[in-house]
Structures are given as structure tokens and as C-alpha cells.
PDB file of N, CA and C in Angstrom:
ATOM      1  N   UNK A   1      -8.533 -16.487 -10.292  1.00  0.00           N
ATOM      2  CA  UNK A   1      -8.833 -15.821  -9.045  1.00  0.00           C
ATOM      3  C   UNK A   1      -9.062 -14.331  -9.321  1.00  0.00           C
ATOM      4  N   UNK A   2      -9.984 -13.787  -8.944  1.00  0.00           N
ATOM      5  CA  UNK A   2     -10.508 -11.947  -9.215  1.00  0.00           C
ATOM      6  C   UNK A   2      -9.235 -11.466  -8.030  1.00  0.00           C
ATOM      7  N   UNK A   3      -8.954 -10.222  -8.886  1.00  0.00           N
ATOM      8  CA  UNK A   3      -8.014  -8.811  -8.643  1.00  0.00           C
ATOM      9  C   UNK A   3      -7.864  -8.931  -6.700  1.00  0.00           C
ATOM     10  N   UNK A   4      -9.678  -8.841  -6.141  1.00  0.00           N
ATOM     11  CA  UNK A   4      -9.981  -8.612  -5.434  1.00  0.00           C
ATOM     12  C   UNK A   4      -9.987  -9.679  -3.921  1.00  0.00           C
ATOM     13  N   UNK A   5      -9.565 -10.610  -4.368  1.00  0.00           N
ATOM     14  CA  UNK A   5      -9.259 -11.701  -3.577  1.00  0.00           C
ATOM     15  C   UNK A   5      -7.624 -12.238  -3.496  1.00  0.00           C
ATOM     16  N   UNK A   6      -6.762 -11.729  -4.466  1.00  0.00           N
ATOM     17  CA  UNK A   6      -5.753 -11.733  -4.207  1.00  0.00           C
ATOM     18  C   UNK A   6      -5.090 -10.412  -3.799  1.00  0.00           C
ATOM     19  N   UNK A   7      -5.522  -9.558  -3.695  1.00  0.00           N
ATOM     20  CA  UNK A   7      -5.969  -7.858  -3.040  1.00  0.00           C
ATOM     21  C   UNK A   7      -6.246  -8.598  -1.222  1.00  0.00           C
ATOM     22  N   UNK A   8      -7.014  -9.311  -0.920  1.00  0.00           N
ATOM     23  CA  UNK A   8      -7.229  -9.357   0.365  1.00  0.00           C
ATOM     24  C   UNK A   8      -5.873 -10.521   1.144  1.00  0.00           C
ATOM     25  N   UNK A   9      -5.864 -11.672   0.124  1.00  0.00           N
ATOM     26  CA  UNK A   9      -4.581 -12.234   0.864  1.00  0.00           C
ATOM     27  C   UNK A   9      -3.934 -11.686   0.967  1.00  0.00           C
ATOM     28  N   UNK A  10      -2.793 -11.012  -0.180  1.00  0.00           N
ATOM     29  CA  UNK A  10      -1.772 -10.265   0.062  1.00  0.00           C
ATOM     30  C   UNK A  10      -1.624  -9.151   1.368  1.00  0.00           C
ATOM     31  N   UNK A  11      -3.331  -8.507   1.423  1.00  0.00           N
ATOM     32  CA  UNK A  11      -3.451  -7.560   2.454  1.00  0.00           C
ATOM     33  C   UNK A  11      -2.370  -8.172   4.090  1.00  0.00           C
ATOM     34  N   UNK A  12      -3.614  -9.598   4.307  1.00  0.00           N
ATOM     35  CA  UNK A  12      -3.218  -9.988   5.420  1.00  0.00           C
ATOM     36  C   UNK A  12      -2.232 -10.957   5.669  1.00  0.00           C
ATOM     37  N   UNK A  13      -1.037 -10.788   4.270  1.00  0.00           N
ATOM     38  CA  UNK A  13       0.055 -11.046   4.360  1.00  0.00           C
ATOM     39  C   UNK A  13       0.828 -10.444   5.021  1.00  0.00           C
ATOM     40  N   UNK A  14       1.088  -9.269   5.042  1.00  0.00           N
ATOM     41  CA  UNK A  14       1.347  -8.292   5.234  1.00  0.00           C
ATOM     42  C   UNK A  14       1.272  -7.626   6.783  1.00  0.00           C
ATOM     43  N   UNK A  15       2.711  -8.135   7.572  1.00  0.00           N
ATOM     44  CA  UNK A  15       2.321  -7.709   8.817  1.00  0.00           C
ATOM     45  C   UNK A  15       1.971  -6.384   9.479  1.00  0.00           C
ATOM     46  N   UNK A  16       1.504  -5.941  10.806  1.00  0.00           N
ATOM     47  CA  UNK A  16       1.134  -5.084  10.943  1.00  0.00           C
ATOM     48  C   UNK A  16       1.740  -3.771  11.595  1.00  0.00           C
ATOM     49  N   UNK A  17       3.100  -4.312  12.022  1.00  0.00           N
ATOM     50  CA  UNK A  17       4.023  -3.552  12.353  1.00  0.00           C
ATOM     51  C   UNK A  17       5.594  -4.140  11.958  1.00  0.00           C
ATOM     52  N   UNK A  18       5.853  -3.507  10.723  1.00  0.00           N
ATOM     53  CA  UNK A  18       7.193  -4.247  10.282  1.00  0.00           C
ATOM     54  C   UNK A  18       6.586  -3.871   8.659  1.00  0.00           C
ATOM     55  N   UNK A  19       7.545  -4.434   8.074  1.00  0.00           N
ATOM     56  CA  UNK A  19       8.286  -4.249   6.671  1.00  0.00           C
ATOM     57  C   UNK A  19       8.257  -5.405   5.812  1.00  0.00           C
ATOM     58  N   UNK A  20       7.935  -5.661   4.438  1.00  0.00           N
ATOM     59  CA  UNK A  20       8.336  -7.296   4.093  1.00  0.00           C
ATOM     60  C   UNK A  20       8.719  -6.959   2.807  1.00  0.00           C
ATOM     61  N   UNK A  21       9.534  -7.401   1.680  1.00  0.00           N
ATOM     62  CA  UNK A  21      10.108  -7.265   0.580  1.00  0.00           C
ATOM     63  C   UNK A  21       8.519  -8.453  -0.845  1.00  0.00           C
ATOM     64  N   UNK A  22       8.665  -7.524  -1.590  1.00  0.00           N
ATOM     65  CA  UNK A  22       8.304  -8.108  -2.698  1.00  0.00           C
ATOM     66  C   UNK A  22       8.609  -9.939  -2.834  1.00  0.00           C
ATOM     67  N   UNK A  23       9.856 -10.337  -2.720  1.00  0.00           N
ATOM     68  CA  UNK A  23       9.982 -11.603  -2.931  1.00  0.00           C
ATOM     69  C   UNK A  23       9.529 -12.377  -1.777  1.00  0.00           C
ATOM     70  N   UNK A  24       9.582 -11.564  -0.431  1.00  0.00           N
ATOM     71  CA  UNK A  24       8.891 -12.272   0.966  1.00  0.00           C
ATOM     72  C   UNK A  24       7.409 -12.635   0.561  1.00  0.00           C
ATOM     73  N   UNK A  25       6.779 -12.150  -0.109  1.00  0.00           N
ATOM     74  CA  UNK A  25       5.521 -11.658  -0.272  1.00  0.00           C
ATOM     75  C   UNK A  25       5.260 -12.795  -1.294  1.00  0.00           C
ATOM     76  N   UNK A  26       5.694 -13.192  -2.100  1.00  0.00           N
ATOM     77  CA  UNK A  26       5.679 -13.762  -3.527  1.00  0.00           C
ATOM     78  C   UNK A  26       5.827 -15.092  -2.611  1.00  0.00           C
ATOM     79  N   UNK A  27       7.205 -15.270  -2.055  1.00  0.00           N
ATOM     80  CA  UNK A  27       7.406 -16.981  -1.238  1.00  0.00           C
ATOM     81  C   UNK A  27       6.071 -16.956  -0.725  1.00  0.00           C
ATOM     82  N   UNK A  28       5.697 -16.186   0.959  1.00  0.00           N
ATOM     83  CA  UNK A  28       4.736 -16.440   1.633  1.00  0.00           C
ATOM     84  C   UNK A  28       3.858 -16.647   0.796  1.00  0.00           C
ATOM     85  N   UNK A  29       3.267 -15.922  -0.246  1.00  0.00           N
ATOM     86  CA  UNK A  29       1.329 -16.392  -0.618  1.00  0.00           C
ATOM     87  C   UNK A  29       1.379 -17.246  -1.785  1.00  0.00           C
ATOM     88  N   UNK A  30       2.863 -17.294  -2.508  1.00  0.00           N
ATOM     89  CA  UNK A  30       2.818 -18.145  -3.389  1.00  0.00           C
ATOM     90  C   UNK A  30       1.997 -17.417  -5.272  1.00  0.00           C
ATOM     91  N   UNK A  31       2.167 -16.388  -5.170  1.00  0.00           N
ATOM     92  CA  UNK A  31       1.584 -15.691  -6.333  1.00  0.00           C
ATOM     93  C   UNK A  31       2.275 -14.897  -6.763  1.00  0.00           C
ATOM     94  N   UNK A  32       2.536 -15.017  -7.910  1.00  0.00           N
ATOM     95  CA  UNK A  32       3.565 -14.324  -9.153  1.00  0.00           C
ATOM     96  C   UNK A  32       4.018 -13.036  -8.549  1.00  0.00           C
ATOM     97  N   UNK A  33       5.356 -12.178  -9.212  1.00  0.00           N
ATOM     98  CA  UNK A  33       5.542 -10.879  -9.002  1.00  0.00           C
ATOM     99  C   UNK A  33       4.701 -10.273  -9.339  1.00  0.00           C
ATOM    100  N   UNK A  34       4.601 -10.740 -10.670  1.00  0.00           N
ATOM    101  CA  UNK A  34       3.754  -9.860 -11.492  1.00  0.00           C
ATOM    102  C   UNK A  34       2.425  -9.523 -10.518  1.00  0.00           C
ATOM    103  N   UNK A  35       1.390 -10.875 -10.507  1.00  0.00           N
ATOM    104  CA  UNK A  35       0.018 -10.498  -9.851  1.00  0.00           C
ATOM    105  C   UNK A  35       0.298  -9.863  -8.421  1.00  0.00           C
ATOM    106  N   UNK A  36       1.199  -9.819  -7.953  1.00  0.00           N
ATOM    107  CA  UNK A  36       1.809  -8.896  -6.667  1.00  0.00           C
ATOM    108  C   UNK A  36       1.630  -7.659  -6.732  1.00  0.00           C
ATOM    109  N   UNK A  37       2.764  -7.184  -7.756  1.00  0.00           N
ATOM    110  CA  UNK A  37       3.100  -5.878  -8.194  1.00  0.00           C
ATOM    111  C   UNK A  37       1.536  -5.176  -8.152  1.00  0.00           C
ATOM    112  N   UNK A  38       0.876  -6.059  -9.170  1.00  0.00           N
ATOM    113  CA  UNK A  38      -0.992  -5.264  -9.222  1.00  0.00           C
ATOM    114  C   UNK A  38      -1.127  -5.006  -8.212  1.00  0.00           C
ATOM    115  N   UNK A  39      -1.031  -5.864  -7.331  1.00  0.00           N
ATOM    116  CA  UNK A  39      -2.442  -6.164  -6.291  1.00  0.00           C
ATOM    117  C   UNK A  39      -2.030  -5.097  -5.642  1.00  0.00           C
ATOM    118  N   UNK A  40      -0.405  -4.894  -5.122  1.00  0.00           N
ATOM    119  CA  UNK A  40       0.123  -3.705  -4.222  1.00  0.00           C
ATOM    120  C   UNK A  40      -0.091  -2.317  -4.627  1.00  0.00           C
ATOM    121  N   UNK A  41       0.031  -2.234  -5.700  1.00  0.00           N
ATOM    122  CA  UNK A  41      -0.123  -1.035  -6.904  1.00  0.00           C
ATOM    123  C   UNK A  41      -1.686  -0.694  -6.322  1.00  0.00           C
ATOM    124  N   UNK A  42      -3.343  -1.494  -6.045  1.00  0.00           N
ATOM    125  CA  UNK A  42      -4.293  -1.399  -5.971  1.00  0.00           C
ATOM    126  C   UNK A  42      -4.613  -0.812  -4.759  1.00  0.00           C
ATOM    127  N   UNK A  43      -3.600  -1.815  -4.092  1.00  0.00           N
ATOM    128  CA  UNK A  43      -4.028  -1.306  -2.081  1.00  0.00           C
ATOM    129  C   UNK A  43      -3.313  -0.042  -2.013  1.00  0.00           C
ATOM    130  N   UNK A  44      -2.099   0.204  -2.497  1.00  0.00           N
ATOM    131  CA  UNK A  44      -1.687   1.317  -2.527  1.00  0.00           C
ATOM    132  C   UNK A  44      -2.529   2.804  -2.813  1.00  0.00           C
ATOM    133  N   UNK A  45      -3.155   2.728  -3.918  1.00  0.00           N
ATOM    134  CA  UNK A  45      -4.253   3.814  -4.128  1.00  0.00           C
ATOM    135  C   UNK A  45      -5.354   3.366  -3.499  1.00  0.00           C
ATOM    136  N   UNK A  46      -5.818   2.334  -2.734  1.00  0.00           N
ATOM    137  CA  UNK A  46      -6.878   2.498  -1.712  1.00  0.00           C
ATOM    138  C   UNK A  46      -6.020   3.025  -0.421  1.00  0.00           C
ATOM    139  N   UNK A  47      -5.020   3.483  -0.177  1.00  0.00           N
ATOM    140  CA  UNK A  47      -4.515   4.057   1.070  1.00  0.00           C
ATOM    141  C   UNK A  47      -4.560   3.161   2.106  1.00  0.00           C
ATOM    142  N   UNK A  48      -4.492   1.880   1.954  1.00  0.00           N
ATOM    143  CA  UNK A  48      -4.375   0.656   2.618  1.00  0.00           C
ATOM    144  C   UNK A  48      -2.697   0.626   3.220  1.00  0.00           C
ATOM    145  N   UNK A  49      -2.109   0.286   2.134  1.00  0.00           N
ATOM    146  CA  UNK A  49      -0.434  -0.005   2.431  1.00  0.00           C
ATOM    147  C   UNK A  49       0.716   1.332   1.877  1.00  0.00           C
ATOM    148  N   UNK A  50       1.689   1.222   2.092  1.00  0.00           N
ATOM    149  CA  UNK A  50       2.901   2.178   1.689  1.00  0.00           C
ATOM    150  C   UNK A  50       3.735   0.898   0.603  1.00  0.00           C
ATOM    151  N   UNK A  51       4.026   1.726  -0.164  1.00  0.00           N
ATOM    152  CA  UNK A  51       5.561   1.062  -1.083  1.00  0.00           C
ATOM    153  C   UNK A  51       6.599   1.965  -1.504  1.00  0.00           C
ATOM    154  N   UNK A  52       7.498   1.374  -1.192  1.00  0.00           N
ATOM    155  CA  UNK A  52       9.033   2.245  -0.897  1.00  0.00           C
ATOM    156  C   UNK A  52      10.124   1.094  -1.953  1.00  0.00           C
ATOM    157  N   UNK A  53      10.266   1.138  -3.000  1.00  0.00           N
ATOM    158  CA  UNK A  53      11.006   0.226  -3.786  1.00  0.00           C
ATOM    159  C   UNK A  53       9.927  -0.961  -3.685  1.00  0.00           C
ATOM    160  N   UNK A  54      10.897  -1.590  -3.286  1.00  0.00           N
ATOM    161  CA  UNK A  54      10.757  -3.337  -3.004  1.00  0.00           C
ATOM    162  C   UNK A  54       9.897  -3.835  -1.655  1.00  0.00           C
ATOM    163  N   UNK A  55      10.422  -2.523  -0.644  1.00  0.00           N
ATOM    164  CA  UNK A  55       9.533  -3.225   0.527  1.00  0.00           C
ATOM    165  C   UNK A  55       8.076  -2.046   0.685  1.00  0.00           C
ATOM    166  N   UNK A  56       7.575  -3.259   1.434  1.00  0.00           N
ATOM    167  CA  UNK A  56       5.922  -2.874   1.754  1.00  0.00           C
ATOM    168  C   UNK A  56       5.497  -2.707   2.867  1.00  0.00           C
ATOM    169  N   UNK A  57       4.876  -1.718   3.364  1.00  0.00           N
ATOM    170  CA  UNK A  57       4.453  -2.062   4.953  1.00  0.00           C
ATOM    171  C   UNK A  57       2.983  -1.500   5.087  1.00  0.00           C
ATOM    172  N   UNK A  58       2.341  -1.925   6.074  1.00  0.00           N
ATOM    173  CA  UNK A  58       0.747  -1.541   6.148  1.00  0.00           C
ATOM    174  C   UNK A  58       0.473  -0.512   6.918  1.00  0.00           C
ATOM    175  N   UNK A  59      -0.485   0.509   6.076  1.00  0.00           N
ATOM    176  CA  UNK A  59      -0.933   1.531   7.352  1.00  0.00           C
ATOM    177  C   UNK A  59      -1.164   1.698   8.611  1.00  0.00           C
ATOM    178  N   UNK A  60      -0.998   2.177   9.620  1.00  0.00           N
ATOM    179  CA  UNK A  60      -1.745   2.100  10.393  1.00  0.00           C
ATOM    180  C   UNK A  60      -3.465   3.073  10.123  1.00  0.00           C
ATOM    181  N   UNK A  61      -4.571   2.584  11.060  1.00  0.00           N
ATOM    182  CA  UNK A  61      -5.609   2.951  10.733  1.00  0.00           C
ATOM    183  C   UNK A  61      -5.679   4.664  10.361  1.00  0.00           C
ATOM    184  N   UNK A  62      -4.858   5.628  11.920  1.00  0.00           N
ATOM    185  CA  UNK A  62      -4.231   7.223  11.614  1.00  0.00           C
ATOM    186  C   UNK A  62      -4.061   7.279  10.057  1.00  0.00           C
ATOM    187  N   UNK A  63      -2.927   6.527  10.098  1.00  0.00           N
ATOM    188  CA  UNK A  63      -2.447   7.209   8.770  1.00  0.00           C
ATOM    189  C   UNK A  63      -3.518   6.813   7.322  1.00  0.00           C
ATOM    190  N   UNK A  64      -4.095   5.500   7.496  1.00  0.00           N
ATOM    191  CA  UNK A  64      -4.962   5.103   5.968  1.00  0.00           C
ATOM    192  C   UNK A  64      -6.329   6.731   6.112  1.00  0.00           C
ATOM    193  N   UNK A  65      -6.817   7.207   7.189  1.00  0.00           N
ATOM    194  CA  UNK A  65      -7.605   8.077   7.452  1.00  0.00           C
ATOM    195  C   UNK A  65      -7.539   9.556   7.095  1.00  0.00           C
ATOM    196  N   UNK A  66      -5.907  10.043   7.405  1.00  0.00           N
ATOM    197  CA  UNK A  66      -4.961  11.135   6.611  1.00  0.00           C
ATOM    198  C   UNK A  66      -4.935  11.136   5.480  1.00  0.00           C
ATOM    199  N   UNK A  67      -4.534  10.170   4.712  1.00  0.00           N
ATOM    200  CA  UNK A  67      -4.349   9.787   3.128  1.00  0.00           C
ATOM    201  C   UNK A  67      -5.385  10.363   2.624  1.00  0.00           C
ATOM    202  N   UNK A  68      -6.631   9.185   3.357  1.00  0.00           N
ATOM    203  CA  UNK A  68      -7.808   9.581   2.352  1.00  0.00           C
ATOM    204  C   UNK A  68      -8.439  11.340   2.837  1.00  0.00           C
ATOM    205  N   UNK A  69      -8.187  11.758   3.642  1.00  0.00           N
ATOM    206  CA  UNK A  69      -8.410  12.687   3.588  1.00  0.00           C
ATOM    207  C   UNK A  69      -7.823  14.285   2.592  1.00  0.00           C
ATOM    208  N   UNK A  70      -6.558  13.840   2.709  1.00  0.00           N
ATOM    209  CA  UNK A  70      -5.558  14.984   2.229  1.00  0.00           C
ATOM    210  C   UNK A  70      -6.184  14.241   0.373  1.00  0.00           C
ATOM    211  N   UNK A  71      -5.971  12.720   0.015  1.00  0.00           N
ATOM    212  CA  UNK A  71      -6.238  12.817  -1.425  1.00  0.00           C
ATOM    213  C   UNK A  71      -7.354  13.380  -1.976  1.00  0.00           C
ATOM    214  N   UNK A  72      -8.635  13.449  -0.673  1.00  0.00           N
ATOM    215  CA  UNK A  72      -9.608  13.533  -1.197  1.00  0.00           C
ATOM    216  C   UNK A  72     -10.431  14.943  -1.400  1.00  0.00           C
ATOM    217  N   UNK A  73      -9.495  15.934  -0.365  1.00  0.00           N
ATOM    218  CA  UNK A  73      -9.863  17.267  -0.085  1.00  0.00           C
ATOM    219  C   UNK A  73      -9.545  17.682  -1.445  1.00  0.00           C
ATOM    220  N   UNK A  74     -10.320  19.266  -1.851  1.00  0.00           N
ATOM    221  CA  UNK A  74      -9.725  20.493  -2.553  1.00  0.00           C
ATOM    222  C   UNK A  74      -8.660  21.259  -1.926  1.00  0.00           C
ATOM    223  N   UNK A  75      -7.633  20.941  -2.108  1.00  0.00           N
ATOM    224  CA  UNK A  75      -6.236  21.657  -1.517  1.00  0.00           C
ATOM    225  C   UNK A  75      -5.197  21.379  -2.153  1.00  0.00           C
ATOM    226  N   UNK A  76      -4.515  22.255  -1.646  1.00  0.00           N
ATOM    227  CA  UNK A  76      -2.399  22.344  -2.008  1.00  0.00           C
ATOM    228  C   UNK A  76      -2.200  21.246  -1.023  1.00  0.00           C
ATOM    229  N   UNK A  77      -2.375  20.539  -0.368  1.00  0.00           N
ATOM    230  CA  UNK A  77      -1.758  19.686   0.224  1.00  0.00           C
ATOM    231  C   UNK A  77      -1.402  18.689   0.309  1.00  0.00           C
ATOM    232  N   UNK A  78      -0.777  17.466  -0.176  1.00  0.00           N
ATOM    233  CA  UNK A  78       0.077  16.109  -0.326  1.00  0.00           C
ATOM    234  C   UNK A  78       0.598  15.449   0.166  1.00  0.00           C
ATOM    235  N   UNK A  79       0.746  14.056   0.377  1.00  0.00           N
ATOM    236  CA  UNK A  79       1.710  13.210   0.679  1.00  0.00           C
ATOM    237  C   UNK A  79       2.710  12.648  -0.446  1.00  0.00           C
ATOM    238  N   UNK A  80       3.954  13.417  -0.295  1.00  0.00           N
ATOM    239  CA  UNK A  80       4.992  12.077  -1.156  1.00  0.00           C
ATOM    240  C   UNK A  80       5.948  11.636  -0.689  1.00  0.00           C
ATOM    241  N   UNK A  81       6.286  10.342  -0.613  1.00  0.00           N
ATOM    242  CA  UNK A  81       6.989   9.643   0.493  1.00  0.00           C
ATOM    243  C   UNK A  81       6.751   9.616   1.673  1.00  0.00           C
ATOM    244  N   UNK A  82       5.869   9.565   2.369  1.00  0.00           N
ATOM    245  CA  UNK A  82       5.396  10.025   3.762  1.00  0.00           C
ATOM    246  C   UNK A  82       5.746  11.704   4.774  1.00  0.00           C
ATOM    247  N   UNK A  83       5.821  12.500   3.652  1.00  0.00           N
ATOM    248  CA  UNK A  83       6.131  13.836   3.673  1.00  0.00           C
ATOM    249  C   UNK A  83       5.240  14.427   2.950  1.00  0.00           C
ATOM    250  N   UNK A  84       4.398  15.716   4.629  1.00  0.00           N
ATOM    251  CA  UNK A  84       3.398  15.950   3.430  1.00  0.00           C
ATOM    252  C   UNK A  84       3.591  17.328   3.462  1.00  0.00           C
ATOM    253  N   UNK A  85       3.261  18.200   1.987  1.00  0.00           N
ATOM    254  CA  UNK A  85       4.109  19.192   1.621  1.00  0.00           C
ATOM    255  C   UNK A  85       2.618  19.951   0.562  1.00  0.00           C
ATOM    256  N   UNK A  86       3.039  20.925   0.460  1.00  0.00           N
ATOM    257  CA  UNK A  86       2.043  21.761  -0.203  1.00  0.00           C
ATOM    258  C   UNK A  86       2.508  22.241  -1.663  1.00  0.00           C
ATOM    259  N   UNK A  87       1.554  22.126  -2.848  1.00  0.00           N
ATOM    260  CA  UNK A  87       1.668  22.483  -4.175  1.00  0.00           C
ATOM    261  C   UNK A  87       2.182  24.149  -3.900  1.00  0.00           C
ATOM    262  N   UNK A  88       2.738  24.167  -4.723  1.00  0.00           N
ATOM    263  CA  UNK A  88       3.649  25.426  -5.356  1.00  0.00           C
ATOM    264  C   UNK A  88       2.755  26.281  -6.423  1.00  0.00           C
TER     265      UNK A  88
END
């Protein structure tokens, strides 16, 4: 199965208001930690989802729009941990 199709299940695994743990994620779609870990790791730098340890939760549209904006500008400005803070 391509990167990119287990990139989209996992997506709409993933409810839309709420929280789900790595192993929730693994039971529900039935696909390794491992190919998990990627796939989240992927949506994550598309500014799709958040990961906080173990659990995962999905952007809302605001916030995937912020992300890409603040990653994509020339600026001091950042998100880490959902705190966004300016280079030193």
C-alpha cells in the first residue's frame, strides 16, 4: 500500500473533535505502529494533525491555515506545542 493512502485512512481515522492514542489508531485501521508512526510524522508536517506523545488530534481548518502560514512566512515567528512564540 503507498505512504499516501495509508496517510488518508489514518487521516479519517482520526476524529474531528477529540483526541485518540497511537494504539486506538493501530486497533481501529488495523496497521502497524510502525507504518502509523510515518504516516502521523507525514500529516504532521503537512499541518494536517497535532501530536503530543502518544495522542493525536486533527486540526481544525483555522488552525491547519496558521501553521501553514507562520511555517511558511520569512519571520521570527513559531509554533511549538501550540504556543506561538518568536525566535530570539
Amino acid at each position: 500500500m503507498r505512504n499516501e493512502d495509508i496517510d488518508w485512512a489514518l487521516f479519517h481515522c482520526i476524529p474531528e473533535c477529540g483526541n485518540m492514542t497511537v494504539a486506538e489508531l493501530a486497533e481501529r485501521s488495523l496497521f502497524s505502529v510502525e507504518e502509523i508512526k510515518a504516516s502521523l510524522a507525514r500529516l504532521e508536517k503537512a499541518c494536517l494533525i497535532h501530536v503530543a506523545g502518544d495522542t493525536v488530534c486533527a486540526l481544525s481548518l483555522n488552525d491547519m491555515f496558521i501553521l501553514n502560514e507562520i511555517k511558511n512566512a520569512p519571520s521570527d515567528i513559531y509554533i511549538e506545542n501550540g504556543v506561538i512564540k518568536v525566535r530570539k
